[in-house]
N, C-alpha and C. Protein backbone atom coordinates (compact mmCIF):
# COMPACT_ATOMS: atom_id res chain seq x y z
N UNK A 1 0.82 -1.19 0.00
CA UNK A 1 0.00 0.00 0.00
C UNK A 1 0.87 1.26 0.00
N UNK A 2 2.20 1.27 0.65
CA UNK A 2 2.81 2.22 0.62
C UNK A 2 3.34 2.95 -0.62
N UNK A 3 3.89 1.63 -1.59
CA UNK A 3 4.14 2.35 -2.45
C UNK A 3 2.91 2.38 -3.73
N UNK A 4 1.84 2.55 -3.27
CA UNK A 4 0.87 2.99 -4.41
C UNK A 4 0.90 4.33 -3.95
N UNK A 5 0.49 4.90 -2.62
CA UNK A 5 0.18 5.40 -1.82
C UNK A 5 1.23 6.50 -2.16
N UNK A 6 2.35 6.63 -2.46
CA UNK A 6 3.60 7.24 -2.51
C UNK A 6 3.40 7.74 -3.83
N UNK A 7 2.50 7.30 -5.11
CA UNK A 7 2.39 7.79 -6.20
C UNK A 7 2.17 9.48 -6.00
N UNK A 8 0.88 9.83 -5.18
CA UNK A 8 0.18 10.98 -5.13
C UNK A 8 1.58 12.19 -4.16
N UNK A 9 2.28 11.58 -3.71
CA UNK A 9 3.67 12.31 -3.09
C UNK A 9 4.51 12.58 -4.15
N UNK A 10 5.12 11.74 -4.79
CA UNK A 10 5.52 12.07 -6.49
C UNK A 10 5.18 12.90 -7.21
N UNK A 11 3.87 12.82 -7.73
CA UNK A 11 3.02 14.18 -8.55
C UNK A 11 2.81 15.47 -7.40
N UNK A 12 3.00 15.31 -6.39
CA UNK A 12 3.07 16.63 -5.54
C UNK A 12 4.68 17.41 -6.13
N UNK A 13 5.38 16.98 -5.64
CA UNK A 13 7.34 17.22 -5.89
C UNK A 13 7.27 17.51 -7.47
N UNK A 14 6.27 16.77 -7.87
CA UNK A 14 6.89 17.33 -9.58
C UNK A 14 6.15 18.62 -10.00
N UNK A 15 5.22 18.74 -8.91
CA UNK A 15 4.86 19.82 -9.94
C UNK A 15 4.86 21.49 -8.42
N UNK A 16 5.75 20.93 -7.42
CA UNK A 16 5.70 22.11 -6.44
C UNK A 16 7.06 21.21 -5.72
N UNK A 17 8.32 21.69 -6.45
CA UNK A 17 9.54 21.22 -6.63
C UNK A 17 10.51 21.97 -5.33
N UNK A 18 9.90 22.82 -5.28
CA UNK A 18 10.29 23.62 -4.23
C UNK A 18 9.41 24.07 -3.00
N UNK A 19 8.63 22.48 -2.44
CA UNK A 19 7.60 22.70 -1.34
C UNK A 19 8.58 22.62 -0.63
N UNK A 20 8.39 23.13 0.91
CA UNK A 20 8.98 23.36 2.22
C UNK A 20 8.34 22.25 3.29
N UNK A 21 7.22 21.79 3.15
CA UNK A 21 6.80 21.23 4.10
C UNK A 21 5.25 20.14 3.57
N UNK A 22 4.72 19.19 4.44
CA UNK A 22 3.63 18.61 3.79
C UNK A 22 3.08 18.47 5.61
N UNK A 23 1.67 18.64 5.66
CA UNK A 23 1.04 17.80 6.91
C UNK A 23 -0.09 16.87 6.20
N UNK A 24 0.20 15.77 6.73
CA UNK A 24 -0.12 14.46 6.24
C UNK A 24 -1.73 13.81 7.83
N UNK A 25 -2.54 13.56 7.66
CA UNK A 25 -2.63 13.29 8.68
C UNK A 25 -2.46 11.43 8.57
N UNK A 26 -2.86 10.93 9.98
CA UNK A 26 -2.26 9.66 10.35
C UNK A 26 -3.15 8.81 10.95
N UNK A 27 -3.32 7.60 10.30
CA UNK A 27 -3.89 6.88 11.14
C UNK A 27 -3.07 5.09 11.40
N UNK A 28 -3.05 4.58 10.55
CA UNK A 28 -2.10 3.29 10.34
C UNK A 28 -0.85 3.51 10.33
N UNK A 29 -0.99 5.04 9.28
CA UNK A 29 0.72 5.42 8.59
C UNK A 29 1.26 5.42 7.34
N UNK A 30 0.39 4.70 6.81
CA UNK A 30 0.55 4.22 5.32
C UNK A 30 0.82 5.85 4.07
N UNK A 31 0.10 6.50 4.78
CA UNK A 31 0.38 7.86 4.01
C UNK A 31 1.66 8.24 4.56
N UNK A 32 1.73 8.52 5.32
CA UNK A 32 2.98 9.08 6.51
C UNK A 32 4.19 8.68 5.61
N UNK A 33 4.10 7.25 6.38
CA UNK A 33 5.33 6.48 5.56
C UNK A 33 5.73 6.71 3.93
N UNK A 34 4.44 7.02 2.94
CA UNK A 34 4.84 6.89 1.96
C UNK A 34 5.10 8.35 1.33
N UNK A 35 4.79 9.41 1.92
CA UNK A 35 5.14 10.37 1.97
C UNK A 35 6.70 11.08 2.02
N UNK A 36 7.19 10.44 3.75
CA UNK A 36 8.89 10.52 4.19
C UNK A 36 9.41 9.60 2.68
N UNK A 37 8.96 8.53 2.33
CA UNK A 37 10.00 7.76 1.32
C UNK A 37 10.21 8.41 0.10
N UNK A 38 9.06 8.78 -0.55
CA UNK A 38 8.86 9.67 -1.46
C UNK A 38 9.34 10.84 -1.63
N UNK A 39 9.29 11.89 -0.49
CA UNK A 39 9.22 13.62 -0.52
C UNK A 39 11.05 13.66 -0.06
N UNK A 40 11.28 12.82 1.26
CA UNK A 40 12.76 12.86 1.57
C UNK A 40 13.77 12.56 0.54
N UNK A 41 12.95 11.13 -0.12
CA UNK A 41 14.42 11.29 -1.01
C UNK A 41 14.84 11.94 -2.09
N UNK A 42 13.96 12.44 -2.31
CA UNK A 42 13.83 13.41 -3.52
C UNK A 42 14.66 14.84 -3.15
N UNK A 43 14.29 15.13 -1.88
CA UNK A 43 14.19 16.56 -1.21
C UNK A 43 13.99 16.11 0.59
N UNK A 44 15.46 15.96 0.88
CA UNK A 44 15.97 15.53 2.56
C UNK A 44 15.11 16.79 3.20
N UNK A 45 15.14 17.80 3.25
CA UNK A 45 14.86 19.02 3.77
C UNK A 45 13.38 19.13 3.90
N UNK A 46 12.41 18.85 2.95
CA UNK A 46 11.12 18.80 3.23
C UNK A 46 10.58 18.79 4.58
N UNK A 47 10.00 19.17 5.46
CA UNK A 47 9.16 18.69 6.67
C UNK A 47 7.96 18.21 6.28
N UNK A 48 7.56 16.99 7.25
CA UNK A 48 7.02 16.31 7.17
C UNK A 48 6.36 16.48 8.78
N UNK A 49 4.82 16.91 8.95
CA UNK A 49 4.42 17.15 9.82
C UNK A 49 3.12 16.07 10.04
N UNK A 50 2.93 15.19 11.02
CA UNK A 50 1.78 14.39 10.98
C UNK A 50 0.45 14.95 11.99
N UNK A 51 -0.91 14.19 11.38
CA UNK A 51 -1.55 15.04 12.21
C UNK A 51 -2.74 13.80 13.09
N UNK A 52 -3.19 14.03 13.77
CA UNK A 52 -3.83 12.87 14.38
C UNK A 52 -5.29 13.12 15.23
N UNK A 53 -6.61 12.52 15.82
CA UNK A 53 -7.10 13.45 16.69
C UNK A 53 -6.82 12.76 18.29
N UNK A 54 -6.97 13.75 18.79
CA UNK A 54 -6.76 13.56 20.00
C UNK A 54 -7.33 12.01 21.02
N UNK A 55 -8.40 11.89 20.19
CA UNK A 55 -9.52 10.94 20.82
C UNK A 55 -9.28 9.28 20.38
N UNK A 56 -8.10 9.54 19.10
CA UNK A 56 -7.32 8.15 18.82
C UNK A 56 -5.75 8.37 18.83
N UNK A 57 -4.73 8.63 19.62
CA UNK A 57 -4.10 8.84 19.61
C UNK A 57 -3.02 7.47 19.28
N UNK A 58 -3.27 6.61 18.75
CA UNK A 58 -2.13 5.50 19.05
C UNK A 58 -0.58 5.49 18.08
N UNK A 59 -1.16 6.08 17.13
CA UNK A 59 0.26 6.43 16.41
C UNK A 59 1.08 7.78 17.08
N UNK A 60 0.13 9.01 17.16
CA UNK A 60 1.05 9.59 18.29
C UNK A 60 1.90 9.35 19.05
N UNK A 61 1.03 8.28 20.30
CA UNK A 61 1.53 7.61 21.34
C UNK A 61 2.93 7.01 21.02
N UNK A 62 2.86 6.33 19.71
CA UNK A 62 3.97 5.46 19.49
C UNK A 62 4.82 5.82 19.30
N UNK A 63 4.75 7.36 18.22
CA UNK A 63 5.66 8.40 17.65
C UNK A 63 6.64 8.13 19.01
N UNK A 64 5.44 9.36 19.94
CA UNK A 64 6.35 9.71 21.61
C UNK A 64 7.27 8.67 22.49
N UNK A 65 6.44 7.23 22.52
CA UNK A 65 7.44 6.64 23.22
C UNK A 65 8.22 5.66 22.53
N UNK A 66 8.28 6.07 21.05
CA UNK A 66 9.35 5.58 20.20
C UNK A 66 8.97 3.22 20.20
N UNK A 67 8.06 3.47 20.39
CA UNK A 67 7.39 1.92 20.81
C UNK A 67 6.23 1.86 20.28
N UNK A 68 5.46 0.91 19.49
CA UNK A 68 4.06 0.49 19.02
C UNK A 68 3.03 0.44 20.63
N UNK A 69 2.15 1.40 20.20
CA UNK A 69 1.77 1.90 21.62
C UNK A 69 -0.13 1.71 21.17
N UNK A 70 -1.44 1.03 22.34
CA UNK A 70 -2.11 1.08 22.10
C UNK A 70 -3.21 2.03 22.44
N UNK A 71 -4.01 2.71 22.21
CA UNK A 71 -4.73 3.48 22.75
C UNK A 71 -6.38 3.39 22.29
N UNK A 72 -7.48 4.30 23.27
CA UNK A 72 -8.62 4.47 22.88
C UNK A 72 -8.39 5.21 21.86
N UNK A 73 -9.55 4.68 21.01
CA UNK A 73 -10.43 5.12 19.66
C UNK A 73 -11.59 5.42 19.42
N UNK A 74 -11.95 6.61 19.88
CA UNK A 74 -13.06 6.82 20.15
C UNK A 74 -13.58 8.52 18.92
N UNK A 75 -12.47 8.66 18.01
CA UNK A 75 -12.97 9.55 17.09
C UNK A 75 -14.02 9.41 16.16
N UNK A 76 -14.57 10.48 15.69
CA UNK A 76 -15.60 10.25 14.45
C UNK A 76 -15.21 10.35 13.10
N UNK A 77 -14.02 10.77 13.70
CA UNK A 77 -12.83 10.52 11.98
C UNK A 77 -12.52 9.43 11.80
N UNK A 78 -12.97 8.71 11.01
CA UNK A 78 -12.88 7.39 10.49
C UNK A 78 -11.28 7.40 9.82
N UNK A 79 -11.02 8.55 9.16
CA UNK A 79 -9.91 8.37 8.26
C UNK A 79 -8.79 8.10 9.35
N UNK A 80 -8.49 8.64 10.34
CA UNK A 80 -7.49 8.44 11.19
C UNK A 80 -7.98 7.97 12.61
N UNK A 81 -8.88 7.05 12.79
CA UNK A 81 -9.37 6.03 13.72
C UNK A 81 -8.75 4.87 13.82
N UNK A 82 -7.67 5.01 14.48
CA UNK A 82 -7.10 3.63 14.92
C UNK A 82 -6.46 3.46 17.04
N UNK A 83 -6.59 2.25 16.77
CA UNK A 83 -6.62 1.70 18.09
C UNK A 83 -4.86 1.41 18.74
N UNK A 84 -3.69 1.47 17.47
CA UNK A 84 -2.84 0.30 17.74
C UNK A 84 -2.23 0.87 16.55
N UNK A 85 -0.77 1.44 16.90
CA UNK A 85 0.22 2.01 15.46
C UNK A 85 0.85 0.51 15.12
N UNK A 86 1.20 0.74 13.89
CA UNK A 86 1.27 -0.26 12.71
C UNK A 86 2.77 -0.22 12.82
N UNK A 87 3.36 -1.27 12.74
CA UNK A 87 4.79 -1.42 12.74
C UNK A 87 5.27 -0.56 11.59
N UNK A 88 5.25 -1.78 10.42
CA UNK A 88 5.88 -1.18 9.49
C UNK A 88 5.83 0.08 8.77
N UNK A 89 4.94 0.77 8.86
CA UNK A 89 4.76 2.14 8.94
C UNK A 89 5.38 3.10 9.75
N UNK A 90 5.11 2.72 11.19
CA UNK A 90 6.21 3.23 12.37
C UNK A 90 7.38 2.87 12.30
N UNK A 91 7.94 2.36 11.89
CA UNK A 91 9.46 1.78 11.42
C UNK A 91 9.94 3.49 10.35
N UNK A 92 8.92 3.11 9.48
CA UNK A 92 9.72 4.30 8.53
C UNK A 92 9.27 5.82 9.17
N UNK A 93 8.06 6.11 9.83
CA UNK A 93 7.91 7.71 10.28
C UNK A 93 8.71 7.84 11.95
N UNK A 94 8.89 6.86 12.23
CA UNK A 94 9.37 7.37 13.83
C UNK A 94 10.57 8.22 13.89
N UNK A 95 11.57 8.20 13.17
CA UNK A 95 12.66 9.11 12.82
C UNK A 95 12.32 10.11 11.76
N UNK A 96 11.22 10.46 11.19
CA UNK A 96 11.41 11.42 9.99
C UNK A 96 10.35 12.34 10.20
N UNK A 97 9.36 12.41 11.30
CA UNK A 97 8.47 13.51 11.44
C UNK A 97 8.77 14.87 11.73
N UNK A 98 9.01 15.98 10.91
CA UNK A 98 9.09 17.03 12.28
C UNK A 98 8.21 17.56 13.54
N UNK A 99 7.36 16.99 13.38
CA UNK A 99 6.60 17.40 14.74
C UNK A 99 5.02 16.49 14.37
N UNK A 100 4.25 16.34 15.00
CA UNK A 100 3.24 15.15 15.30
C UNK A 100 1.92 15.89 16.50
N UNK A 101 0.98 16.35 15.52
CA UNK A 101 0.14 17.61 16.35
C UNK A 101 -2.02 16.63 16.49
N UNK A 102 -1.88 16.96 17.71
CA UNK A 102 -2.86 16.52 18.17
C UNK A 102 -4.36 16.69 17.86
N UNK A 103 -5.75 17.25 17.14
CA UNK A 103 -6.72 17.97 17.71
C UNK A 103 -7.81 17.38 18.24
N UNK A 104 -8.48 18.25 19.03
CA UNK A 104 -9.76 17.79 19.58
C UNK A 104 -10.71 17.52 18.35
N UNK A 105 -11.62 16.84 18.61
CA UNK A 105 -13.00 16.77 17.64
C UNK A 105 -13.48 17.99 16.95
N UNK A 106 -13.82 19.27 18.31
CA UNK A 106 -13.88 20.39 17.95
C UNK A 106 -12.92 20.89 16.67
N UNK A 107 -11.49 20.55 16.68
CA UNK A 107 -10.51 21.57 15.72
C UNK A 107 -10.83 20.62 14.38
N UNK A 108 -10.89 19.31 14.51
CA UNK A 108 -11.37 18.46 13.26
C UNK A 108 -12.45 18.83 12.63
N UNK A 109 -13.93 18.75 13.34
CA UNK A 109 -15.09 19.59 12.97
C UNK A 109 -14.74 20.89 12.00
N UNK A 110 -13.34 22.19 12.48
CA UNK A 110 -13.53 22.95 12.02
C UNK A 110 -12.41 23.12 11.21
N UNK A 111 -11.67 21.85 10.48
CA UNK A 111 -11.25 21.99 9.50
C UNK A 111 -12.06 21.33 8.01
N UNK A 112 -12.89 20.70 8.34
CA UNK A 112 -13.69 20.10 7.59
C UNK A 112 -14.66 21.17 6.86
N UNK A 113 -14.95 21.91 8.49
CA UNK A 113 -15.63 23.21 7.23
C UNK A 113 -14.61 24.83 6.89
N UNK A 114 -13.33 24.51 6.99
CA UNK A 114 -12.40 25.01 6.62
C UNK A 114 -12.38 24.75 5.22
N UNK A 115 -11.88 23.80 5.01
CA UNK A 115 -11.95 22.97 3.99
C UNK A 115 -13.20 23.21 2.80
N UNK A 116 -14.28 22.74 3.30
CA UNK A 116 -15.54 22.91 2.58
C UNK A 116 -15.29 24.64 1.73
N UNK A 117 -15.35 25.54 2.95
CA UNK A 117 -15.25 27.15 2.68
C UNK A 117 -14.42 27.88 1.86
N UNK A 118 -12.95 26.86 1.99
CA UNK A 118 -12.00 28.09 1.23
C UNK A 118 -11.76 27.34 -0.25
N UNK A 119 -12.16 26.20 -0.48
CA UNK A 119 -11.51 25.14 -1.44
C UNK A 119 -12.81 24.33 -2.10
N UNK A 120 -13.98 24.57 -1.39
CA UNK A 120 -15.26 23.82 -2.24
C UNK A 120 -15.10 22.56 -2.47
N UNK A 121 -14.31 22.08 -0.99
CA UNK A 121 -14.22 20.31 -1.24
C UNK A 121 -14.96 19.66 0.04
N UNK A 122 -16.04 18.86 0.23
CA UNK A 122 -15.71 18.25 0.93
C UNK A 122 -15.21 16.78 1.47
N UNK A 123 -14.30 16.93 2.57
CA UNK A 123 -13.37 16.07 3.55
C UNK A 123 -14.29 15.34 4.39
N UNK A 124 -13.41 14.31 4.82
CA UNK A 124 -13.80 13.79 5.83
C UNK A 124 -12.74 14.43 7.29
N UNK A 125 -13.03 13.61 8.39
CA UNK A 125 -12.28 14.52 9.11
C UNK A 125 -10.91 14.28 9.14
N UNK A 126 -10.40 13.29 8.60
CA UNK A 126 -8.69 13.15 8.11
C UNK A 126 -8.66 14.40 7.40
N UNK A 127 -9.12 14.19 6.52
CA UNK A 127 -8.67 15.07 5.14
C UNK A 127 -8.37 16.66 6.26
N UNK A 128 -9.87 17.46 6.67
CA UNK A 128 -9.79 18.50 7.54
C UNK A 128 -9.08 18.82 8.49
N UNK A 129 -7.87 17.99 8.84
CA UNK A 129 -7.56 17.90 9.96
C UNK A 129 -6.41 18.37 9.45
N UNK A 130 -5.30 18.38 8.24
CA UNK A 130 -4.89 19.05 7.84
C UNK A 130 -4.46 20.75 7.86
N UNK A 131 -5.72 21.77 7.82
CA UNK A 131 -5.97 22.70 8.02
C UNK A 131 -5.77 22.90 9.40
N UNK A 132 -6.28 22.55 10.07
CA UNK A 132 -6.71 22.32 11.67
C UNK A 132 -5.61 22.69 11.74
N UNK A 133 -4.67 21.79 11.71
CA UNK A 133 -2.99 21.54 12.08
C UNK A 133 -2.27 22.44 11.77
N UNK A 134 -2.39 23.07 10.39
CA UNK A 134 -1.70 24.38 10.20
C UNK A 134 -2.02 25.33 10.33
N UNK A 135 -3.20 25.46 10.79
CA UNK A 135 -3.66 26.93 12.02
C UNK A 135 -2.61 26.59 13.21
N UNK A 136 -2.60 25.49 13.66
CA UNK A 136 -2.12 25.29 15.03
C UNK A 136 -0.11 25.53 14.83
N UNK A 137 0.14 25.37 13.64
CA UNK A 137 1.64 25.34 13.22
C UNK A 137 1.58 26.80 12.66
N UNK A 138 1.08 27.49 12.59
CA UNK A 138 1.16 28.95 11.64
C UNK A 138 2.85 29.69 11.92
N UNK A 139 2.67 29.57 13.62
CA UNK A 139 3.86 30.48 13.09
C UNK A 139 5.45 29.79 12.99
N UNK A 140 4.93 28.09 13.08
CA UNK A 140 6.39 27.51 12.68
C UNK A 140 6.18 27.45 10.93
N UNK A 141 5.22 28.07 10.39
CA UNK A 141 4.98 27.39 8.70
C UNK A 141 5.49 28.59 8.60
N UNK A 142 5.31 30.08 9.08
CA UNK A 142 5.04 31.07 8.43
C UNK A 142 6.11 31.15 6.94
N UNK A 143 6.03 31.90 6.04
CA UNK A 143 6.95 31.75 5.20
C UNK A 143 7.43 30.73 4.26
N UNK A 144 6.52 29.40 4.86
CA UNK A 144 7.05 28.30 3.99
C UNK A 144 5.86 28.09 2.90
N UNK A 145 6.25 27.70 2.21
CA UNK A 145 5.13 26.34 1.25
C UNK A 145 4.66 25.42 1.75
N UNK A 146 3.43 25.28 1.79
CA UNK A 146 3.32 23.70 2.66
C UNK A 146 1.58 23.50 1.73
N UNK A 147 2.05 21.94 2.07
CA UNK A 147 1.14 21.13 1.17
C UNK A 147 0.32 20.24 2.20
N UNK A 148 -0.86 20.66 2.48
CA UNK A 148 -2.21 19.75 3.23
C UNK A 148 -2.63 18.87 2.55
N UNK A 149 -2.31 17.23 2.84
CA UNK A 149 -3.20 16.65 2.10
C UNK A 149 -4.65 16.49 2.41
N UNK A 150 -5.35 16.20 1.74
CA UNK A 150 -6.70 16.01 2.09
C UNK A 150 -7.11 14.75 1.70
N UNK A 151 -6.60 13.42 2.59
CA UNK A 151 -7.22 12.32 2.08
C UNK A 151 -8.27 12.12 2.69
N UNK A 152 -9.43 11.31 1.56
CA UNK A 152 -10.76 11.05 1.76
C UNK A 152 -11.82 12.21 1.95
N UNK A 153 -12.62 12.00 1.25
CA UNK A 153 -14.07 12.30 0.99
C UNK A 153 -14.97 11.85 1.77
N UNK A 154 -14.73 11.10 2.70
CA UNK A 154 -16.05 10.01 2.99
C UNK A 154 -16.83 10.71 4.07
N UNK A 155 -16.93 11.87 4.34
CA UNK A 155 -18.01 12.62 5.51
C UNK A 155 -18.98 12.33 5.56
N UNK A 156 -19.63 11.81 6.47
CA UNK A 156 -21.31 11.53 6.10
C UNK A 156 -21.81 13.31 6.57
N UNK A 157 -23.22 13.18 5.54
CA UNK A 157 -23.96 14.18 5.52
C UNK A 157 -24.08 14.79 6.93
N UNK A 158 -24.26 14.25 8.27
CA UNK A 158 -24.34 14.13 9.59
C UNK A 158 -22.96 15.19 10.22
N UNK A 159 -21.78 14.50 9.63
CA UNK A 159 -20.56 15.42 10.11
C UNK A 159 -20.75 16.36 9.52
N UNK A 160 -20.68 16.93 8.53
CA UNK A 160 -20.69 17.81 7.23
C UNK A 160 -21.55 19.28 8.02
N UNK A 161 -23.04 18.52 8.20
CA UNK A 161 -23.88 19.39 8.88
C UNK A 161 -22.96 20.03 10.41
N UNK A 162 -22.99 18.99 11.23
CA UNK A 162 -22.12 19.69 12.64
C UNK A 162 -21.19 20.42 12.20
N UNK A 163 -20.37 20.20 11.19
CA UNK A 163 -18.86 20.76 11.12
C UNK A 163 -18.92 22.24 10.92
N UNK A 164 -20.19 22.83 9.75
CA UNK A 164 -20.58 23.82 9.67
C UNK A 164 -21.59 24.07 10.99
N UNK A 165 -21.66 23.67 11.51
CA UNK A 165 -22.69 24.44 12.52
C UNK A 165 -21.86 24.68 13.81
N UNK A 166 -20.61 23.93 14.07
CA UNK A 166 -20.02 24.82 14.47
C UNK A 166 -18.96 25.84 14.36
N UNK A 167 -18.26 25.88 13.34
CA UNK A 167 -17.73 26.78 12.21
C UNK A 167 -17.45 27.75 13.53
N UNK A 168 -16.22 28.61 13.31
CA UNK A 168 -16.12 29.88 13.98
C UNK A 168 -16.32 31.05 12.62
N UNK A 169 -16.23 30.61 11.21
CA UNK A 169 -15.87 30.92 10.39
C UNK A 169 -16.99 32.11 10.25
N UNK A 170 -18.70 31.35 10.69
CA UNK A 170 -19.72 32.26 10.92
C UNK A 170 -19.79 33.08 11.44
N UNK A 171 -18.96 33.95 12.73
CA UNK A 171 -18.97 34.35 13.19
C UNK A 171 -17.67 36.02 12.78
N UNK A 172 -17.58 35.16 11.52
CA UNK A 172 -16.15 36.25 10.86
C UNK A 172 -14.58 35.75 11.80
N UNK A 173 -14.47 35.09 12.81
CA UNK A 173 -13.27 34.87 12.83
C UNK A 173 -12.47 33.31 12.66
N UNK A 174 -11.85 33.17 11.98
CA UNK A 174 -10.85 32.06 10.83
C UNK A 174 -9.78 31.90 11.78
């Protein structure tokens, strides 16, 4: 899976040759991983920022104590809902992340309708969580290029609705 997965990291570098940074979010790793293999060797310097929610933390966990670590899973982000980081995946991101950022449901919710608002896509809450993350990184990005992926589409109508309803975006402040 990694290296299919690593295709869409390829066509990123070829055509934004001079990106500075990517936040990837995480759930198994399979992006993660195929991302560092892809973007590093091409371009060592790249950062590579992972993103996760708070409410499944197990690849985090593992990141931190450098060990396959298990945790509750209790997010509504399906895309990065896991219980239990994945070896071989953690094998290749445990040394190559620059930093590994947490959010609540709340900051997921409001990258999804981040997302929806500035770009007319919608995410699921992997994909949104992206944004999330680089609000929360702003002033380590400032100045750089950086590339959010947005994997998956799969929001049910249900999130979609909450995500905009709680939006700060309504309120004029982003």
């Amino acid at each position: 899976m990694i290296n299919g997965v690593g295709t869409e990291f390829l066509e990123i570098i070829e055509k934004l040759p001079d990106v500075d940074a990517l936040i990837v979010p995480i759930g198994a790793g399979s992006e993660a991983a195929a991302a560092i293999s892809v973007l590093k060797s091409l371009n060592p310097s790249i950062k590579i920022y992972a993103v996760q929610a708070e409410n499944s933390p197990a690849a985090y966990l593992s990141w931190k104590a450098r060990v396959i670590t298990t945790a509750d899973n209790t997010t509504f982000a399906g895309g990065f809902a896991t219980g239990v980081g994945y070896e071989f995946p953690f094998e290749i991101y445990k040394d190559n992340l620059e930093d590994f950022i947490l959010l609540t449901e709340e900051e997921i919710y409001q990258g999804i309708a981040l997302a929806g608002y500035y770009t007319q896509n919608l995410v699921e809450g992997a994909g949104g969580s992206t944004i999330a993350a680089a609000i929360k990184l702003k002033k380590k990005l400032k100045g750089e290029k950086v590339v959010l992926q947005f994997s998956g589409c799969n929001a049910t109508p249900s999130e979609i609705e909450k995500a905009y309803s709680l939006s700060s975006f309504k309120t004029g402040c982003v």
